[in-house]
PDB file of N, CA and C in Angstrom:
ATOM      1  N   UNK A   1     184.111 160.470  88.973  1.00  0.00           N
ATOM      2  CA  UNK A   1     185.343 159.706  88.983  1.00  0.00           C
ATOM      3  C   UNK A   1     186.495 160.511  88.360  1.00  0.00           C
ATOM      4  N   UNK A   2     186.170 161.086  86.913  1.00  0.00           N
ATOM      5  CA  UNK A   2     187.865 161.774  86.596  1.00  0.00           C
ATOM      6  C   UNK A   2     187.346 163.573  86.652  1.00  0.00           C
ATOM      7  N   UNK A   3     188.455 163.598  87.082  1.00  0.00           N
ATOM      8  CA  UNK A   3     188.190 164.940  87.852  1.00  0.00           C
ATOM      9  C   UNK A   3     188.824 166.199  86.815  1.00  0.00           C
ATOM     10  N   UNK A   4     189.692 165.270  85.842  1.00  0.00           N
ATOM     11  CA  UNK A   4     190.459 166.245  84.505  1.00  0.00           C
ATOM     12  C   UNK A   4     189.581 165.185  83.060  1.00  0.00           C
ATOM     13  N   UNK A   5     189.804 166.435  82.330  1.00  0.00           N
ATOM     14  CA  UNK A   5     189.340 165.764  80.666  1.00  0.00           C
ATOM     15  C   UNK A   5     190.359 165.266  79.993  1.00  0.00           C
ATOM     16  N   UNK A   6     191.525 164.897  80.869  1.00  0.00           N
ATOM     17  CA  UNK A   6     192.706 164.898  79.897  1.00  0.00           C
ATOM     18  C   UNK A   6     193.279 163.891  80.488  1.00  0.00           C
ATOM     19  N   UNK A   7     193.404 163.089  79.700  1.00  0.00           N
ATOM     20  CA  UNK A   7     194.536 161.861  79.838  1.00  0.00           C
ATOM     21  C   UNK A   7     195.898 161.235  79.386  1.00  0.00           C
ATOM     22  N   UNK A   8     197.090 161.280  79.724  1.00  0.00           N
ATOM     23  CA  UNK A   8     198.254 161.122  78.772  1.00  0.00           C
ATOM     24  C   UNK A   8     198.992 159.920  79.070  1.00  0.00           C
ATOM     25  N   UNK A   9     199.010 159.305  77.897  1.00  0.00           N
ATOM     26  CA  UNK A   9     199.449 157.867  77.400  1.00  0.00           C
ATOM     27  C   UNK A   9     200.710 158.020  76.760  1.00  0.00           C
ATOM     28  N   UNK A  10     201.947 157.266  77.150  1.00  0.00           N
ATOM     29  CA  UNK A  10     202.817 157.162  76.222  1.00  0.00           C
ATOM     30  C   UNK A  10     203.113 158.080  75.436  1.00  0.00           C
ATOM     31  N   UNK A  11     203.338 159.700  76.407  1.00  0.00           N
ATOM     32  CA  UNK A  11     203.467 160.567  75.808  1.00  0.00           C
ATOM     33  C   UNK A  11     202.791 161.654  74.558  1.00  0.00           C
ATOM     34  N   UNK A  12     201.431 160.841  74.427  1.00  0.00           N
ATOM     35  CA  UNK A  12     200.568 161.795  74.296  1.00  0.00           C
ATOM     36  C   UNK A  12     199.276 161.930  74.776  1.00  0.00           C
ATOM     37  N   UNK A  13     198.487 162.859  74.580  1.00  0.00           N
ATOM     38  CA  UNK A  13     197.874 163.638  75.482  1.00  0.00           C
ATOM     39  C   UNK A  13     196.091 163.372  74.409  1.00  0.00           C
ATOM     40  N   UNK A  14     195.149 162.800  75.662  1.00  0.00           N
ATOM     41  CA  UNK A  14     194.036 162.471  74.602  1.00  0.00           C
ATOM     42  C   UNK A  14     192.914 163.299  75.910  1.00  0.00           C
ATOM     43  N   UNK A  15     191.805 164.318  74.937  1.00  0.00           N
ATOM     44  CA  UNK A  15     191.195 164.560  75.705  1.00  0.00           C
ATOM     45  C   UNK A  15     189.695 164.070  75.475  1.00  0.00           C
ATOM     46  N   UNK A  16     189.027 163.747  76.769  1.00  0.00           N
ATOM     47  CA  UNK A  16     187.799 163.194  76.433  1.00  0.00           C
ATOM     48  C   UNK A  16     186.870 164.425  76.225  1.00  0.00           C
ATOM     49  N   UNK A  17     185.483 164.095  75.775  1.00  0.00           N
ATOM     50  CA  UNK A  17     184.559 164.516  75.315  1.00  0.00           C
ATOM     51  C   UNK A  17     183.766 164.196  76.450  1.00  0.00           C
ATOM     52  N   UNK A  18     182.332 165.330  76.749  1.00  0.00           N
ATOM     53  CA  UNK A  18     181.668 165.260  78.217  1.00  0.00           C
ATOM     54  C   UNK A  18     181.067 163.724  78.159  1.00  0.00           C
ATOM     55  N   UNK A  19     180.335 163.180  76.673  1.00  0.00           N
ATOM     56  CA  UNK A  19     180.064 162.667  76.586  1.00  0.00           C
ATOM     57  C   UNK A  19     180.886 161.357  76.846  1.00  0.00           C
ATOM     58  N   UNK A  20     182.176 161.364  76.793  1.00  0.00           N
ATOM     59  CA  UNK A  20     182.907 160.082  77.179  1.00  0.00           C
ATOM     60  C   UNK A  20     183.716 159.891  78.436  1.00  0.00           C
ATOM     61  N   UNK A  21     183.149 161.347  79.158  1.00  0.00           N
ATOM     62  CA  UNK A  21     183.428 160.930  80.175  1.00  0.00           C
ATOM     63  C   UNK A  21     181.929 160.359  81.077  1.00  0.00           C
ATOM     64  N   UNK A  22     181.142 160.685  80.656  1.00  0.00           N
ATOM     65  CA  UNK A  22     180.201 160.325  81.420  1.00  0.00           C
ATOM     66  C   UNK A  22     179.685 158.956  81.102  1.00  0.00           C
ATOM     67  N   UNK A  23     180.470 158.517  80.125  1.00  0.00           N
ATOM     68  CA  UNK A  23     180.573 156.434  79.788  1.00  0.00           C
ATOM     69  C   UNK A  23     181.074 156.212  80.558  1.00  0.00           C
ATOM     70  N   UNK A  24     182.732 156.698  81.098  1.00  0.00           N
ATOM     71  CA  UNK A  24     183.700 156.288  81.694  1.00  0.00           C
ATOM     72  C   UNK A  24     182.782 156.034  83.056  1.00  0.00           C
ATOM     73  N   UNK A  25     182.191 157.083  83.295  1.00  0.00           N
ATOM     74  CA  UNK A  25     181.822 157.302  85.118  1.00  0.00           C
ATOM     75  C   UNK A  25     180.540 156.241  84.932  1.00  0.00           C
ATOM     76  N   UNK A  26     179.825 155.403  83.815  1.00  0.00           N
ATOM     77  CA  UNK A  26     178.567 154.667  83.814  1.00  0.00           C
ATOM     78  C   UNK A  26     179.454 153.054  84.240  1.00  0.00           C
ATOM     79  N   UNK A  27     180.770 153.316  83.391  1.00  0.00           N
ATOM     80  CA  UNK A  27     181.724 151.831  83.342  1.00  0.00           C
ATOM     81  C   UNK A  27     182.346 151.859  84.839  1.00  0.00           C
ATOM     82  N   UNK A  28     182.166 152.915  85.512  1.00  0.00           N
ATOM     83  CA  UNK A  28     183.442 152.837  86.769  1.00  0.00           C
ATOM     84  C   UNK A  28     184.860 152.581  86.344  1.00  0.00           C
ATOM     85  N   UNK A  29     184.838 153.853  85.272  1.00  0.00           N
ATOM     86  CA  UNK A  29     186.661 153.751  84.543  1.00  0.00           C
ATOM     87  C   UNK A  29     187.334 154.899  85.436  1.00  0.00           C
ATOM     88  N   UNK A  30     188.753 154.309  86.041  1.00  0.00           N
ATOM     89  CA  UNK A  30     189.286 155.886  86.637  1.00  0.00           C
ATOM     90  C   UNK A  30     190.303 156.049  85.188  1.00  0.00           C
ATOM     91  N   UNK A  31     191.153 156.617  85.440  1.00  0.00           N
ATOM     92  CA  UNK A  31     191.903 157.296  84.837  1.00  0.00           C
ATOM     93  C   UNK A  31     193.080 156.510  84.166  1.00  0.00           C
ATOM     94  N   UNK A  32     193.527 156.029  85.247  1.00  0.00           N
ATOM     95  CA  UNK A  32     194.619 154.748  85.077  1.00  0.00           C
ATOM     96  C   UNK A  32     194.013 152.977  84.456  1.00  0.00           C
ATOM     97  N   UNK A  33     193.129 152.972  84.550  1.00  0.00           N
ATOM     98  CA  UNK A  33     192.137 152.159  84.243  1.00  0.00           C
ATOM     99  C   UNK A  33     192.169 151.987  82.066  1.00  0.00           C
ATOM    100  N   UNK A  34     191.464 153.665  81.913  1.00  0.00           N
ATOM    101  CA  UNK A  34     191.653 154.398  80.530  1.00  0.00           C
ATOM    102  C   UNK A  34     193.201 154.059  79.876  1.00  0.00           C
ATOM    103  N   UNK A  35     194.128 154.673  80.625  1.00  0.00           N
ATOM    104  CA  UNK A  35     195.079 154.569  80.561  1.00  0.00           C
ATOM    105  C   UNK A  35     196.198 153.176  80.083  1.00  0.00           C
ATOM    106  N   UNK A  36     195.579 152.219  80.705  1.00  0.00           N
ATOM    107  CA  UNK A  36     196.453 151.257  80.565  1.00  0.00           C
ATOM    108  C   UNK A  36     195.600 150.341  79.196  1.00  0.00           C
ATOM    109  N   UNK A  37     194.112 151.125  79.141  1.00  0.00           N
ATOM    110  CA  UNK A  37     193.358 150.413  77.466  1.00  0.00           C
ATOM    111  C   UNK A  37     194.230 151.115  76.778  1.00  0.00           C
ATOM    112  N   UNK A  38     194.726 152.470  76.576  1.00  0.00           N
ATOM    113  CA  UNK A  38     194.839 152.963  75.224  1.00  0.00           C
ATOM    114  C   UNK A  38     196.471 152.680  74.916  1.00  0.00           C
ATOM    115  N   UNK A  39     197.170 152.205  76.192  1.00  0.00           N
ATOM    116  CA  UNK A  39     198.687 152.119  76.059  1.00  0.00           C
ATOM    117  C   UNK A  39     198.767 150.300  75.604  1.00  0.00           C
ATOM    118  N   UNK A  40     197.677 149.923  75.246  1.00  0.00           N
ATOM    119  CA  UNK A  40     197.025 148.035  74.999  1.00  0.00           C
ATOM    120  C   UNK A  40     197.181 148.895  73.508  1.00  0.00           C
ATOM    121  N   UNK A  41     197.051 149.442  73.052  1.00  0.00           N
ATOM    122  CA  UNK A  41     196.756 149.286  71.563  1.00  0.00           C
ATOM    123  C   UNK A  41     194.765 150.001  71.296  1.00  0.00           C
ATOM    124  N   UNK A  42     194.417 150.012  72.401  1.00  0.00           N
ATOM    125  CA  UNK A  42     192.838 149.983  72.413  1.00  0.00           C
ATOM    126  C   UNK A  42     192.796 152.312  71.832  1.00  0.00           C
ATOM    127  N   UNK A  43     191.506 152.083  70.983  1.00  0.00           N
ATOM    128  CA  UNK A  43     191.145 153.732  70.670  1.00  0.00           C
ATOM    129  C   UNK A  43     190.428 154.229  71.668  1.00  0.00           C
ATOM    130  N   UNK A  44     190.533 155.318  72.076  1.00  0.00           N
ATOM    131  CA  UNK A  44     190.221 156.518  73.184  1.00  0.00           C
ATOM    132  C   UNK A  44     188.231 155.790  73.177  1.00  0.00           C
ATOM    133  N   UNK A  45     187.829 155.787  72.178  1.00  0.00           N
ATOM    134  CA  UNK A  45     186.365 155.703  72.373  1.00  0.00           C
ATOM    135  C   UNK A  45     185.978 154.200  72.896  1.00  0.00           C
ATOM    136  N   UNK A  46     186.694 153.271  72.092  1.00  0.00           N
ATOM    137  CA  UNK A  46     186.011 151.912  72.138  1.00  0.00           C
ATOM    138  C   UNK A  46     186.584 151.715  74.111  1.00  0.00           C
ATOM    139  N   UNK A  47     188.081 152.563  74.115  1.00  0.00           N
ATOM    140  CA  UNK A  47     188.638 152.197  75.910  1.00  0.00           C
ATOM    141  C   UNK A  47     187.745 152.791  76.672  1.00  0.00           C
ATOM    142  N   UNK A  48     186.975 153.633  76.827  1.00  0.00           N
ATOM    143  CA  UNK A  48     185.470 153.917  77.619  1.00  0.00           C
ATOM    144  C   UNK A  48     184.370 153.495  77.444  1.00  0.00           C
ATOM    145  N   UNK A  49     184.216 152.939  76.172  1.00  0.00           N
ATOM    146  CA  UNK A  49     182.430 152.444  75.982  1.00  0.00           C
ATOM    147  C   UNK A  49     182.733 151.048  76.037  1.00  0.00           C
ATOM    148  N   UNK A  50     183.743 150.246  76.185  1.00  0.00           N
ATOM    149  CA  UNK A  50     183.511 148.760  76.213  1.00  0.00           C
ATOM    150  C   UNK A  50     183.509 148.417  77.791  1.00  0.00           C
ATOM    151  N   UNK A  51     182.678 147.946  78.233  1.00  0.00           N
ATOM    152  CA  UNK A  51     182.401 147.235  80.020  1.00  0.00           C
ATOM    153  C   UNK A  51     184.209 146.760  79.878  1.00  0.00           C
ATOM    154  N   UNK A  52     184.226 146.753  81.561  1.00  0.00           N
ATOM    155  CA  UNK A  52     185.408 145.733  81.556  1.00  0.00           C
ATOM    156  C   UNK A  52     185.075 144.535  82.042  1.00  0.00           C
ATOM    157  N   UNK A  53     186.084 143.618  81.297  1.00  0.00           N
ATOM    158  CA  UNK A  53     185.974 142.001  81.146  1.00  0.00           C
ATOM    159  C   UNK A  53     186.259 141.290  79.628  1.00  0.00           C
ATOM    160  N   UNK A  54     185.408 142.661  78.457  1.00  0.00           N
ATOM    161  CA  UNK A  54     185.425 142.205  77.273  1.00  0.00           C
ATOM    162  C   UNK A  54     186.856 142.434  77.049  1.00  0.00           C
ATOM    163  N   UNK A  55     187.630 141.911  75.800  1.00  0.00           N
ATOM    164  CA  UNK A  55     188.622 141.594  75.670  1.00  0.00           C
ATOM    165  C   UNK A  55     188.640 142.271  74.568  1.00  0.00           C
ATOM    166  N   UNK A  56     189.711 142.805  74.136  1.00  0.00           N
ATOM    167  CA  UNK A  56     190.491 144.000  72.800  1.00  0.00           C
ATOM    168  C   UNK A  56     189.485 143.098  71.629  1.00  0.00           C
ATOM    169  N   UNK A  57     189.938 141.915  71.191  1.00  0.00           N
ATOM    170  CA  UNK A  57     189.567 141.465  70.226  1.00  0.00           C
ATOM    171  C   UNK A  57     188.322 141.290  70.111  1.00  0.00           C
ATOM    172  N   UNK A  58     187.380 141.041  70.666  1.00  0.00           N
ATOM    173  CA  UNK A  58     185.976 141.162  70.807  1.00  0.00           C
ATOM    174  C   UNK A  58     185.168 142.343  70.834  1.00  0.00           C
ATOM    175  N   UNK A  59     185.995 143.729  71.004  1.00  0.00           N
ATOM    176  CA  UNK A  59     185.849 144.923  71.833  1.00  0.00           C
ATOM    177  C   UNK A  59     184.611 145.497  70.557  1.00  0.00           C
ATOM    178  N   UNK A  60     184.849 145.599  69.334  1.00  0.00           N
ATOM    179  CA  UNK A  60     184.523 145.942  67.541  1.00  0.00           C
ATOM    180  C   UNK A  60     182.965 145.137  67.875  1.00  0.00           C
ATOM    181  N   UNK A  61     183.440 143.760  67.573  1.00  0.00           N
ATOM    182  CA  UNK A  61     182.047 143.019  67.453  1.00  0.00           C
ATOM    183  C   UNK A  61     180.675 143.178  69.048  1.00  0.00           C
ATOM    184  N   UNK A  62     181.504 143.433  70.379  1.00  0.00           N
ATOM    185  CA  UNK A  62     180.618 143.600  71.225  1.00  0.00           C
ATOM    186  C   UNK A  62     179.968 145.120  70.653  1.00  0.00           C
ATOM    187  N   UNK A  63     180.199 146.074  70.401  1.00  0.00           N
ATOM    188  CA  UNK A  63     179.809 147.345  70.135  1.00  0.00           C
ATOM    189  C   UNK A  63     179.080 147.314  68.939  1.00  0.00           C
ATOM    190  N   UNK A  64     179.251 146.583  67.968  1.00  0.00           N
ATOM    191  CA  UNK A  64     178.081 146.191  66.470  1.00  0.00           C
ATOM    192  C   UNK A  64     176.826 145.909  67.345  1.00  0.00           C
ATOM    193  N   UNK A  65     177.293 144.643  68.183  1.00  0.00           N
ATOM    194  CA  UNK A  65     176.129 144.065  69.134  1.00  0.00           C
ATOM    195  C   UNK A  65     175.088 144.600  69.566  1.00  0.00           C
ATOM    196  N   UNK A  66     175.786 145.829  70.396  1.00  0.00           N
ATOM    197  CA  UNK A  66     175.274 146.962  71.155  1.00  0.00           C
ATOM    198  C   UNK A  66     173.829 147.976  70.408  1.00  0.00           C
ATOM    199  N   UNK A  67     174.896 147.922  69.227  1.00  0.00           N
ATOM    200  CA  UNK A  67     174.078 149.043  68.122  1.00  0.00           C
ATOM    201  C   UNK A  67     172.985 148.337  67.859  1.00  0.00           C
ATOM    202  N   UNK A  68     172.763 147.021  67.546  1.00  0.00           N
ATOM    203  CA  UNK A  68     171.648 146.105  66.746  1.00  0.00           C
ATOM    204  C   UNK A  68     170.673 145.913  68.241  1.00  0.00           C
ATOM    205  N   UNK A  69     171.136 145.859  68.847  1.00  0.00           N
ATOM    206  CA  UNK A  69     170.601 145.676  70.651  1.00  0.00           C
ATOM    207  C   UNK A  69     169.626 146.777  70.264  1.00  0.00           C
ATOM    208  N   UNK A  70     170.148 147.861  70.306  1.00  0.00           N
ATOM    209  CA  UNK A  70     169.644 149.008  70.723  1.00  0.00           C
ATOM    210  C   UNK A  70     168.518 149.460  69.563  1.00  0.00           C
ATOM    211  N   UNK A  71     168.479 149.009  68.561  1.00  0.00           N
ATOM    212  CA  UNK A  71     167.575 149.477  67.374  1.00  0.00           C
ATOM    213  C   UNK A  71     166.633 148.949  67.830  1.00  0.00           C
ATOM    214  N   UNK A  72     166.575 147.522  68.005  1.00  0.00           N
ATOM    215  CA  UNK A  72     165.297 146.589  68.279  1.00  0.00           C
ATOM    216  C   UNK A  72     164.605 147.185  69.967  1.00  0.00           C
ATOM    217  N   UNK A  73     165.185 147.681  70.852  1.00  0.00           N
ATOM    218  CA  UNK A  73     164.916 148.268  72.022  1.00  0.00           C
ATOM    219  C   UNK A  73     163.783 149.018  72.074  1.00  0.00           C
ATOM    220  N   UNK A  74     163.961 149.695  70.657  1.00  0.00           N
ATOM    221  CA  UNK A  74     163.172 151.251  69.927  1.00  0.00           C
ATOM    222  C   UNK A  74     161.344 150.475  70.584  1.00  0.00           C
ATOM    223  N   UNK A  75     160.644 151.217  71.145  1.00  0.00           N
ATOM    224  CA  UNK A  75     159.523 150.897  71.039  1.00  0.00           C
ATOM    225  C   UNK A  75     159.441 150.919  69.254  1.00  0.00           C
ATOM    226  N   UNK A  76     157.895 149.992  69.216  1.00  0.00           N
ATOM    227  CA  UNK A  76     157.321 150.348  67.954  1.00  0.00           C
ATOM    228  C   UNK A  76     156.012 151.240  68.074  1.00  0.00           C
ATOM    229  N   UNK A  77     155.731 151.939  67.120  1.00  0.00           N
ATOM    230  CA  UNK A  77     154.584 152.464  67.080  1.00  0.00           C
ATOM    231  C   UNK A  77     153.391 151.384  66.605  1.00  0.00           C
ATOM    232  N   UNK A  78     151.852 152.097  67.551  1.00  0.00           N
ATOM    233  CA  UNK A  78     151.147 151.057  67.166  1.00  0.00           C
ATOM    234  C   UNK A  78     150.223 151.677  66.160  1.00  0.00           C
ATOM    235  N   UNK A  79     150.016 150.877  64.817  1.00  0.00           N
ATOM    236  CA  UNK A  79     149.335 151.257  63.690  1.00  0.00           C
ATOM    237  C   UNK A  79     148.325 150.324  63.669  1.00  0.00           C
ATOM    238  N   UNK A  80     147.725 149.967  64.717  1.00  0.00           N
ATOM    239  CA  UNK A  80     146.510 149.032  64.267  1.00  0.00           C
ATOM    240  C   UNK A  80     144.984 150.195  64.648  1.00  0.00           C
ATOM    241  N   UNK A  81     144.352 149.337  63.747  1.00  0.00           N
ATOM    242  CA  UNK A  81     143.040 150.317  64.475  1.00  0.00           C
ATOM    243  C   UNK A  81     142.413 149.805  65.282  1.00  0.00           C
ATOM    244  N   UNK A  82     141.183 150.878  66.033  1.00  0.00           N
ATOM    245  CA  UNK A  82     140.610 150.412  67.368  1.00  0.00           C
ATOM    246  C   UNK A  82     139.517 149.986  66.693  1.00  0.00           C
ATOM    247  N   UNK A  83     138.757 149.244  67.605  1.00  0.00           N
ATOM    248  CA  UNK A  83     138.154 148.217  67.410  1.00  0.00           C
ATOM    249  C   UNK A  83     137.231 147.915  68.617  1.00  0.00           C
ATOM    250  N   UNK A  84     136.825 148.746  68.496  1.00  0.00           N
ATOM    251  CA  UNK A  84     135.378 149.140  69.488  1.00  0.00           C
ATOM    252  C   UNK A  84     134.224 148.273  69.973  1.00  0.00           C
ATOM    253  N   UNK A  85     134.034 147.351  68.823  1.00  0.00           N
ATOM    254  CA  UNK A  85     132.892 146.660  68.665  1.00  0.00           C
ATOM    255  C   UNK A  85     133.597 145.135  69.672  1.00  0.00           C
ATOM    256  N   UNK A  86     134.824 145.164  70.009  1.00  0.00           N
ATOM    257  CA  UNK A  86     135.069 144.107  70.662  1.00  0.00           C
ATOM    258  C   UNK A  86     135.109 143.869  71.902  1.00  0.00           C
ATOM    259  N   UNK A  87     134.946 145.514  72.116  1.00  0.00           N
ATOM    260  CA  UNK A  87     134.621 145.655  73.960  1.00  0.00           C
ATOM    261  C   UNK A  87     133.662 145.986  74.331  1.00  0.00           C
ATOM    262  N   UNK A  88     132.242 146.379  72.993  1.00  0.00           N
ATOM    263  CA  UNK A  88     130.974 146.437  73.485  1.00  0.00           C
ATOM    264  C   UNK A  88     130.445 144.811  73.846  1.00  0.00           C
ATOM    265  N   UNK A  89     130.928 144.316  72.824  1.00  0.00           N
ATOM    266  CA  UNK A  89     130.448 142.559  73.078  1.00  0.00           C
ATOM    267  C   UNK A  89     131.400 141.691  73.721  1.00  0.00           C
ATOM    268  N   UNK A  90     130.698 140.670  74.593  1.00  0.00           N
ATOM    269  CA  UNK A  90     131.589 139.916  75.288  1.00  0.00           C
ATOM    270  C   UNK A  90     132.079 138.526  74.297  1.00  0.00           C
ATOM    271  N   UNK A  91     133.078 138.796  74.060  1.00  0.00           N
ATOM    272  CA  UNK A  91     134.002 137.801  73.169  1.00  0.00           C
ATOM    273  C   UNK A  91     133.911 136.218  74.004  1.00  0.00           C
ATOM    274  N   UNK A  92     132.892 135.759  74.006  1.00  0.00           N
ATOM    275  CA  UNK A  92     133.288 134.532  75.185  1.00  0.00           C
ATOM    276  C   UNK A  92     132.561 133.392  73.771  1.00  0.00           C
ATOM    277  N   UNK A  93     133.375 132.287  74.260  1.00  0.00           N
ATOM    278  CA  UNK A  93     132.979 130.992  73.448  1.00  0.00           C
ATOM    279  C   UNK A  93     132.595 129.832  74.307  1.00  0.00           C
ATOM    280  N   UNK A  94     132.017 128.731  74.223  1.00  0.00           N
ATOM    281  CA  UNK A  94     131.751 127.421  74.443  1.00  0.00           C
ATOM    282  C   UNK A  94     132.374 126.516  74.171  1.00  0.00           C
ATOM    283  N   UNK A  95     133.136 125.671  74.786  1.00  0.00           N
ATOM    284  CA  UNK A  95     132.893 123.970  74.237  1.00  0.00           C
ATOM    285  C   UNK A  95     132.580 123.252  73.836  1.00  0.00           C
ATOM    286  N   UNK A  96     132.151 122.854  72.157  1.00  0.00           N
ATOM    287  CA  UNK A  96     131.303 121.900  71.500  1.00  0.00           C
ATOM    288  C   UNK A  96     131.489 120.544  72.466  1.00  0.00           C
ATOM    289  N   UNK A  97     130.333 119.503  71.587  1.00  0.00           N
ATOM    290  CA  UNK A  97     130.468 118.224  72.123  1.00  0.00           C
ATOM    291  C   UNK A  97     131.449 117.637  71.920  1.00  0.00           C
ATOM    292  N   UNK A  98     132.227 118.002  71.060  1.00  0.00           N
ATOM    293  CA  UNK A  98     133.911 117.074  70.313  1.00  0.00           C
ATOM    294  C   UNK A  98     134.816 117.950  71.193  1.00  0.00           C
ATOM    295  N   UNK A  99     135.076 118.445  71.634  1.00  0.00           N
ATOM    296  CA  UNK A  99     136.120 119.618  72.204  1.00  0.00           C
ATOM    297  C   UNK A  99     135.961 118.860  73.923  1.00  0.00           C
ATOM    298  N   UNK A 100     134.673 118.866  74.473  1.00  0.00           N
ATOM    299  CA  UNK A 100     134.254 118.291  75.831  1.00  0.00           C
ATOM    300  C   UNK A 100     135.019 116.427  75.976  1.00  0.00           C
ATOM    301  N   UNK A 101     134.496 115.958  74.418  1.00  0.00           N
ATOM    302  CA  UNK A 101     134.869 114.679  74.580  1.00  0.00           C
ATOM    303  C   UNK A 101     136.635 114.178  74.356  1.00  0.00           C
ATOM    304  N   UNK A 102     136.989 115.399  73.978  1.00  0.00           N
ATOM    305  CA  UNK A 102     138.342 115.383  73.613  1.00  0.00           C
ATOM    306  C   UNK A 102     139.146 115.652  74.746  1.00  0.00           C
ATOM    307  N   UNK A 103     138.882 116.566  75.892  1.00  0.00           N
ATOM    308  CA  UNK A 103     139.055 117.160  76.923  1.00  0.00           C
ATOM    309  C   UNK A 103     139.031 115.976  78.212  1.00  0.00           C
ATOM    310  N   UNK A 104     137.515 115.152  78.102  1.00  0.00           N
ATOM    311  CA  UNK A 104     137.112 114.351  78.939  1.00  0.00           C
ATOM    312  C   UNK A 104     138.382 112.957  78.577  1.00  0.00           C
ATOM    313  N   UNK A 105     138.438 112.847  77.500  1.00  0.00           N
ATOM    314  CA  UNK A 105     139.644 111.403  76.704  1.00  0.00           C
ATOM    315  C   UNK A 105     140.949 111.763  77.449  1.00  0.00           C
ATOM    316  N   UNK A 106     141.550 113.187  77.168  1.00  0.00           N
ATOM    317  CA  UNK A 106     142.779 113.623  77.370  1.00  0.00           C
ATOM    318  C   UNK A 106     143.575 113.668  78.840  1.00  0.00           C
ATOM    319  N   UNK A 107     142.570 114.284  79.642  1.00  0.00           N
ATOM    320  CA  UNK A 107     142.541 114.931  81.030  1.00  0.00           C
ATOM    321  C   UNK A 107     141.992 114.006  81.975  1.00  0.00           C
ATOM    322  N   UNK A 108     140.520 113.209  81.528  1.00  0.00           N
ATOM    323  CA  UNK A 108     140.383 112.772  82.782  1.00  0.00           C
ATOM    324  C   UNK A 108     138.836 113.260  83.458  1.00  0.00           C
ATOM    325  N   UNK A 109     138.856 114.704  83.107  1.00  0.00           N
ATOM    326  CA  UNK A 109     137.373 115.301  83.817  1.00  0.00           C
ATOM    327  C   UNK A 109     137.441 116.620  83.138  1.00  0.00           C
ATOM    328  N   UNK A 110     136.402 117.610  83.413  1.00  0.00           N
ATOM    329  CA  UNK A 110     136.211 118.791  82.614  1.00  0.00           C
ATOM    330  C   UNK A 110     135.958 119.491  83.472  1.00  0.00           C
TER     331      UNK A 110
END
């Protein structure tokens, strides 16, 4: 989508980083797009990494969002141990007589 690293607003001149341009091109931001966030009052970073729709004032708290999003995303590592003995034996249980009659009361049939 932007074909220069350089964008100029209200007479000055802001250049992106590869990395923010390649937000811009994830958001479908052109140039004029950028342009009319940062001449809003909006900063060079939050005017490429916020989707459009969100609104200036929300722009801070959607991006906290983002960050806390993204921690919990993290796989976890698994620290349990194996447990071998549970797939040599078949883990299967029964129905006592109270469980059958509770089943038969509840449901109807078994």
């Amino acid at each position: 989508m932007l074909q220069k690293e350089k964008i100029t607003a209200d007479g000055n001149e802001y250049i992106l980083t590869p990395q923010q341009v390649r937000m811009a091109e994830e958001n479908n931001f052109d140039k004029t797009f950028i342009r009319m966030r940062i001449r809003a009052g909006w900063t060079l970073n939050l005017a490429v990494s916020v989707p459009q729709g969100v609104p200036k004032c929300d722009a801070e708290a959607y991006m906290k969002f983002e960050e806390l999003d993204g921690r919990k995303r993290k796989p976890k590592k698994d620290y349990s141990k194996p447990k071998p003995w549970l797939e040599k034996y078949p883990q299967k249980t029964e129905f006592g007589d109270y469980a059958k009659q509770l089943f038969n009361d509840c449901c109807g049939s078994w």
